[in-house]
Protein backbone atom coordinates (compact mmCIF):
# COMPACT_ATOMS: atom_id res chain seq x y z
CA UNK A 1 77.60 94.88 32.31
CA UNK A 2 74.88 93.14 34.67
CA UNK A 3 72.23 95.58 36.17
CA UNK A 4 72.76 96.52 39.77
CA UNK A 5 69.97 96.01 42.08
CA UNK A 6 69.26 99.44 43.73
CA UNK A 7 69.96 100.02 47.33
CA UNK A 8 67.33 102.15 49.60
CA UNK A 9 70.49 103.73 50.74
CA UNK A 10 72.12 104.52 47.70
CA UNK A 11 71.10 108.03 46.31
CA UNK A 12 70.21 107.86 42.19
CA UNK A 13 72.86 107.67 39.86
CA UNK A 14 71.77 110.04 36.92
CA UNK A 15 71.22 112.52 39.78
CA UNK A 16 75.18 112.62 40.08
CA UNK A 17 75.21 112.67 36.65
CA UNK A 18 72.60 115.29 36.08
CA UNK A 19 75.44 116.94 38.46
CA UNK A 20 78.39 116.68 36.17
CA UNK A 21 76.20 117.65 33.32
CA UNK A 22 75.31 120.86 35.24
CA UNK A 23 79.31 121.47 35.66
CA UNK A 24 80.08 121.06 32.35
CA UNK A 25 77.21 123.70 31.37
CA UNK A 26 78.97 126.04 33.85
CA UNK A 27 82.09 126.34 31.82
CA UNK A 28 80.12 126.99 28.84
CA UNK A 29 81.89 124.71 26.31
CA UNK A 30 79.10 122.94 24.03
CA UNK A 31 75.26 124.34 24.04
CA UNK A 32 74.06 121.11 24.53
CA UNK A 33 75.23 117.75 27.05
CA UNK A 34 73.13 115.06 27.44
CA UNK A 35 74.30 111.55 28.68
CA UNK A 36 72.84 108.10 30.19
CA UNK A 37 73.75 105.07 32.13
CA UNK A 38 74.51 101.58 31.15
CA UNK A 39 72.60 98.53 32.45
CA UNK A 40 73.27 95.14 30.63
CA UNK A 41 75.25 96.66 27.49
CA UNK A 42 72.60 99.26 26.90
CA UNK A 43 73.03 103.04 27.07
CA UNK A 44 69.99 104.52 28.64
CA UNK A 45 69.60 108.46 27.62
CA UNK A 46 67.96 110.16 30.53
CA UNK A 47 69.79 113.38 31.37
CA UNK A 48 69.51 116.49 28.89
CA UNK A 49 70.89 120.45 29.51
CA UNK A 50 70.26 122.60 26.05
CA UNK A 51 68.18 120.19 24.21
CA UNK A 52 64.87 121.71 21.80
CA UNK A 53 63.11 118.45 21.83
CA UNK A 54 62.53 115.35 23.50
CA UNK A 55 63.71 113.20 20.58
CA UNK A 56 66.16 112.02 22.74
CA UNK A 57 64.78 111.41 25.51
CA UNK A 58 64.67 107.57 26.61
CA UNK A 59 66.80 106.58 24.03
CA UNK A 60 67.80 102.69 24.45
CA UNK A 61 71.12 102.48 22.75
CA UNK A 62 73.05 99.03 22.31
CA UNK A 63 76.68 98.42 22.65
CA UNK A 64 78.38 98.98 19.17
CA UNK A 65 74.98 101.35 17.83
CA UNK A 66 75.84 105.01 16.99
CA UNK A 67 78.41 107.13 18.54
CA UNK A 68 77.41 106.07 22.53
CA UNK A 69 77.45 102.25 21.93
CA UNK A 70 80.29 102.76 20.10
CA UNK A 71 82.09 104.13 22.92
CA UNK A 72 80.20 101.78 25.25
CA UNK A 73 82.37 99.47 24.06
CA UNK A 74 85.79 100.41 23.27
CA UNK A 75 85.81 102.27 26.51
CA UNK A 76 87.65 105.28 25.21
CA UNK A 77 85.82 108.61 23.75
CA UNK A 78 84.72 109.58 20.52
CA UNK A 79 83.68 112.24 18.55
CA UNK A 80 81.97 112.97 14.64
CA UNK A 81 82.73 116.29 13.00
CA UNK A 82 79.41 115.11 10.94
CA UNK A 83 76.70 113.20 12.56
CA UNK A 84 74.87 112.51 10.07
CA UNK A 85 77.84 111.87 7.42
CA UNK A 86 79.78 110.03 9.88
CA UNK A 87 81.45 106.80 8.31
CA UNK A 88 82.66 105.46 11.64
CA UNK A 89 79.06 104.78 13.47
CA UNK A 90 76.28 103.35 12.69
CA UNK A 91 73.11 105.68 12.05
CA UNK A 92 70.46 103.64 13.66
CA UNK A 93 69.87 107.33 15.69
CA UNK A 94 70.27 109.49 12.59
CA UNK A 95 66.46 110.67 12.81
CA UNK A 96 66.13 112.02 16.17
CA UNK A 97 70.27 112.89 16.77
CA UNK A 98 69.40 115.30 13.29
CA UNK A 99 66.19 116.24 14.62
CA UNK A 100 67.92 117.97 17.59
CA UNK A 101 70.22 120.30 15.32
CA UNK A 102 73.22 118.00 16.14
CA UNK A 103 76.10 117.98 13.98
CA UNK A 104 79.52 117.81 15.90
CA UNK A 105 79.34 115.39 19.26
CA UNK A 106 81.65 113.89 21.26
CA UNK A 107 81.20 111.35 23.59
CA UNK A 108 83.01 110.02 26.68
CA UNK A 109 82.38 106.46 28.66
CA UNK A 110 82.55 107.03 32.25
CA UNK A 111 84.43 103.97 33.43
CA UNK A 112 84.51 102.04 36.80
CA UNK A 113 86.89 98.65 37.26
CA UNK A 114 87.07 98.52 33.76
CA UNK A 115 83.33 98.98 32.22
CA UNK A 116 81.43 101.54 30.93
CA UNK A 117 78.77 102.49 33.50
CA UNK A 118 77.56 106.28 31.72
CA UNK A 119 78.40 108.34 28.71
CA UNK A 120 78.50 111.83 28.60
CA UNK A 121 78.26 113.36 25.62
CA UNK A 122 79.04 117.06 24.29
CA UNK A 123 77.54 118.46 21.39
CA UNK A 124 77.29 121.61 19.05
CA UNK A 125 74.84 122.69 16.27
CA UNK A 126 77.69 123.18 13.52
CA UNK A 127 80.08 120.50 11.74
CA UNK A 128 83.28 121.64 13.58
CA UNK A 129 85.73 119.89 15.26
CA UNK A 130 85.23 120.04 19.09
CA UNK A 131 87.92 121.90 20.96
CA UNK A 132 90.11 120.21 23.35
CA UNK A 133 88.80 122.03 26.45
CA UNK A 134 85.71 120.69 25.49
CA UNK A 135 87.01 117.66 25.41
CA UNK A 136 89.71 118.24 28.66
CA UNK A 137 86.12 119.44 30.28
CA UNK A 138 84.09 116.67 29.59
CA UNK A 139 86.85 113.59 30.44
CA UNK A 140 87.24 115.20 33.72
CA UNK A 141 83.17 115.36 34.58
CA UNK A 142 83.65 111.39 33.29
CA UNK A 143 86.35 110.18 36.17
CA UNK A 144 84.36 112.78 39.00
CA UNK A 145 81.39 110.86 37.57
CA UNK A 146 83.21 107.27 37.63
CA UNK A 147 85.27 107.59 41.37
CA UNK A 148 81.65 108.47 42.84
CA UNK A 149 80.09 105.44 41.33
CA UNK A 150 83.10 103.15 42.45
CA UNK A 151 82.40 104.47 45.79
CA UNK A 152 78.95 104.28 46.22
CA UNK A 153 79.56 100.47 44.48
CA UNK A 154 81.40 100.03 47.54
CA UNK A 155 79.34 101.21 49.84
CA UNK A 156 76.70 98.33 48.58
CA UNK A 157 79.57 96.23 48.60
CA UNK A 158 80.19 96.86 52.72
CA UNK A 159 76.53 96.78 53.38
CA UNK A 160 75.81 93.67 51.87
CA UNK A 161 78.77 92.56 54.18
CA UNK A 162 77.60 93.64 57.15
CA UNK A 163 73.84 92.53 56.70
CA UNK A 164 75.55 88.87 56.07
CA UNK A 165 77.87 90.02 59.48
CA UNK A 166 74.53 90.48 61.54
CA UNK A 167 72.41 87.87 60.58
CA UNK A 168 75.62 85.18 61.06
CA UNK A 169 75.70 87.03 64.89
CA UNK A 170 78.83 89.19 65.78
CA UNK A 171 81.33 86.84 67.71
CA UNK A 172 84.08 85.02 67.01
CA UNK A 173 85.98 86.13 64.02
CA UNK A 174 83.03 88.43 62.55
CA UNK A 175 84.03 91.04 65.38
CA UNK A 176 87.39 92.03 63.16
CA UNK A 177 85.48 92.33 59.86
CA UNK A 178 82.74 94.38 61.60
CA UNK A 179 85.73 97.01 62.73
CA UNK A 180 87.23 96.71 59.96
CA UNK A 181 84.01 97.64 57.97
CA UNK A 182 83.03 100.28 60.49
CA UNK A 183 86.33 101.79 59.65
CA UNK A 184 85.86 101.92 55.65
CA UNK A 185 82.38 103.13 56.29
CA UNK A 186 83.87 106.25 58.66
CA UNK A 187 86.56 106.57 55.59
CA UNK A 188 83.89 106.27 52.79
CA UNK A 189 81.87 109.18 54.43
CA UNK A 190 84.29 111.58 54.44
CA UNK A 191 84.50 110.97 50.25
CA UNK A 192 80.85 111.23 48.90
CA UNK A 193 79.89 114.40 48.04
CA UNK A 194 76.38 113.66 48.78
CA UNK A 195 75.54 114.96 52.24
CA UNK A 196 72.19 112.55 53.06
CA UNK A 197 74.81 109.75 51.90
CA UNK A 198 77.34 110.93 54.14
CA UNK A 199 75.07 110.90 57.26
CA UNK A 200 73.12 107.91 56.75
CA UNK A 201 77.16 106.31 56.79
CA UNK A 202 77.52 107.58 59.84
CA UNK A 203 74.10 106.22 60.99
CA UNK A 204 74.97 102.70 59.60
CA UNK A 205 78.56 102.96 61.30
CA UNK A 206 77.07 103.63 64.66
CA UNK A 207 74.59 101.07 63.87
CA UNK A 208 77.25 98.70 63.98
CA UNK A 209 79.11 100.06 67.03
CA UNK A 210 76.30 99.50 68.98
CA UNK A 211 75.67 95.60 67.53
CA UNK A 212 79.03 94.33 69.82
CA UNK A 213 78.63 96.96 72.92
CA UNK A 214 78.65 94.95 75.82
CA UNK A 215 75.32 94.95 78.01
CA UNK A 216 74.02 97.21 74.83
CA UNK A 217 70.91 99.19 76.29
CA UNK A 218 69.51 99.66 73.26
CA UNK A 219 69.60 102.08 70.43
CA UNK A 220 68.83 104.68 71.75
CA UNK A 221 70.84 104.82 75.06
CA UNK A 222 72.86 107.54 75.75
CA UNK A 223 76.35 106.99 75.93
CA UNK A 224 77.04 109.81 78.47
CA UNK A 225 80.21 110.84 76.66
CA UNK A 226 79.77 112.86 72.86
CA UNK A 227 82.73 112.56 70.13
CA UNK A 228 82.49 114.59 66.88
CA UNK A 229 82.31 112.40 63.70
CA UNK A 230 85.94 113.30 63.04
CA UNK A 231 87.22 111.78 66.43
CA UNK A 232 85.48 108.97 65.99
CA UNK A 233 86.69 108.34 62.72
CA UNK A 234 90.00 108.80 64.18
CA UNK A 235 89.91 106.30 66.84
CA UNK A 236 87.91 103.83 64.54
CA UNK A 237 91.19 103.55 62.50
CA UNK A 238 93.41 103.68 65.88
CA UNK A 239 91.52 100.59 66.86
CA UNK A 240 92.76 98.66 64.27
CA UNK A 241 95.99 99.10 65.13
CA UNK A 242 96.66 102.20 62.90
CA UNK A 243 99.10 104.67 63.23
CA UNK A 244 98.22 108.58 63.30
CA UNK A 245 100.45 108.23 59.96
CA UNK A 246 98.31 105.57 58.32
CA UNK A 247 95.26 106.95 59.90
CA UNK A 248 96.47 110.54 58.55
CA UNK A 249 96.29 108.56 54.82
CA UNK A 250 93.45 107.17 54.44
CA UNK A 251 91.50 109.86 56.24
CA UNK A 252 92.81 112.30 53.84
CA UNK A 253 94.37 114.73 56.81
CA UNK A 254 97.58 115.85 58.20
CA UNK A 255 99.04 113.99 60.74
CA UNK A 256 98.91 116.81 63.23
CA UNK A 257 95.20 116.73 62.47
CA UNK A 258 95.07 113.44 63.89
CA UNK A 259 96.74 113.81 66.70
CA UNK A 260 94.80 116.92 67.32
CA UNK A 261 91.70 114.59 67.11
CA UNK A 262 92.76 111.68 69.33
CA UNK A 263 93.65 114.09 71.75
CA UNK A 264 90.50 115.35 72.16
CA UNK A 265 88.94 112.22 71.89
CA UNK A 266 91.16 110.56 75.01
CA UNK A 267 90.20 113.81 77.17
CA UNK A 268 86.40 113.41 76.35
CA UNK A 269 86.45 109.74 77.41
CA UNK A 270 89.31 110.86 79.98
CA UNK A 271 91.69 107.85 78.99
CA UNK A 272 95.29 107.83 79.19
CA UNK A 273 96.84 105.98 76.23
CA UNK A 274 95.50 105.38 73.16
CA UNK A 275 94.26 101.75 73.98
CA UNK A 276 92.12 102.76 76.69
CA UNK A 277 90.75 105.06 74.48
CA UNK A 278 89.12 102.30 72.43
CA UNK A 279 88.42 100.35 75.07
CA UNK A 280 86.52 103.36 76.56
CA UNK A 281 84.86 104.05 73.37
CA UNK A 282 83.74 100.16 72.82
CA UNK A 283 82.55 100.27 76.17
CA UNK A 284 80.38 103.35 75.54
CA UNK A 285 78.94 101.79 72.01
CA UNK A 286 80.78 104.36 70.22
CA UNK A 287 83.31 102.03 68.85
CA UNK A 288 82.37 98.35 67.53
């Protein structure tokens, strides 16, 4: 895979994985985890719970080498019994894998759309076979680890829209893909785990409320009338034609939740039907 440029926005991602290592570690399945990220088919090893040494540390693995390249690339884990005896890697990393105390490792890609982006690997001291809650353990810190990466991927992916959005101007038919972006941005939020992440998407959603409010006084006018960030992700998705059904989906609530919401929502901006709601709310900046 190509190297992503890193976004100001977008929080590190061998912090998350640091995370998932740290999860693992809580279960108390393997007495040492250590894992990397991918950039341009190499397998960077940066992240380390349990280790004596720093012989791995800043490993540069290539796709195909030892037991992470090797699963770098067939995108499926992997495991040795053996490091060191292993007939089904290649032992380009004998020296400081052996140095460690490593004998039994697996590892597991963490994929996203189809590449390898991480590997997390598992590993114990002995040559035994690792057990399958190990292994049931570790596969499910790998798709945690890959559905945040997917969805901070697109996060960039919306951003880079909507800096291309603002600097084309906001009329004509830009004003739909700005909603419509505002929308997945309100949605996206309410995913991430990472709480400075989820209010700087917030930030950037107002941001581009305020970019088609009529007469806009500036950023930081006071709209007079204050909506949670759940109403307003409510009525972001009821102006664009959703119903409290569809906006129930891909908020991940109820549908009574919703309602619940927009009710509130229509009393706070003291509108009578859902349209005049949004209108309201666009009005206000609160709404692009």
């Amino acid at each position: 895979m190509v190297a992503r440029a890193p976004s100001l926005l977008r929080p590190r991602d061998g912090d998350a994985l640091r995370g998932e290592l740290r999860a693992i570690a809580a279960h108390g399945v393997a007495p040492v985890l250590f894992g990397g990220e991918v950039q341009d088919d190499t397998l960077h090893l940066s992240e380390f719970v349990g280790t004596r040494t720093n012989n791995l540390k800043g490993l540069a693995i290539p796709a195909r080498s030892g037991l992470g390249g090797r699963v770098v690339v067939q995108r499926s884990p992997a495991s040795v019994n053996d490091y060191g005896r292993a007939s089904t890697i290649t032992h380009h990393y004998d020296r400081p894998v052996l140095s460690e105390g490593l004998r039994s490792i697996l590892a597991v890609p963490v994929m996203v759309q189809g590449s390898s982006r991480a590997v997390l690997y598992a590993a114990i001291r002995d040559c035994a076979p690792i057990g399958d809650r190990t292994a049931d353990i570790v596969v499910a810190a790998s798709r945690r680890l890959g559905t945040e990466i997917a969805i901070r991927d697109e996060v960039d992916r919306r951003l880079e829209m909507m800096k291309t959005l603002e600097g084309n101007g906001a009329g004509g038919a830009n004003t739909e893909e700005l909603r419509d972006i505002h929308a997945e941005l309100r949605s996206v939020a309410q995913t991430v785990t990472d709480t400075s992440l989820q209010a700087r998407l917030r930030g950037l959603s107002q941001r581009l409320a305020g970019i088609l409010r009529p007469d806009a006084g500036g950023d930081d006018e006071d709209p007079g009338v204050h909506l949670t960030p759940r109403e307003i992700d409510v009525l972001s998705h009821v102006a664009l034609g959703c119903t409290n059904g569809e906006a129930a989906q891909r908020l991940s609530v109820g549908p009574e939740t919703v309602k619940s919401y927009l009710r509130s929502a229509m009393s706070k901006l003291d509108a009578r039907s859902r349209h005049e709601a949004v209108v309201t709310a666009r009005r206000l900046g609160l709404l692009p």
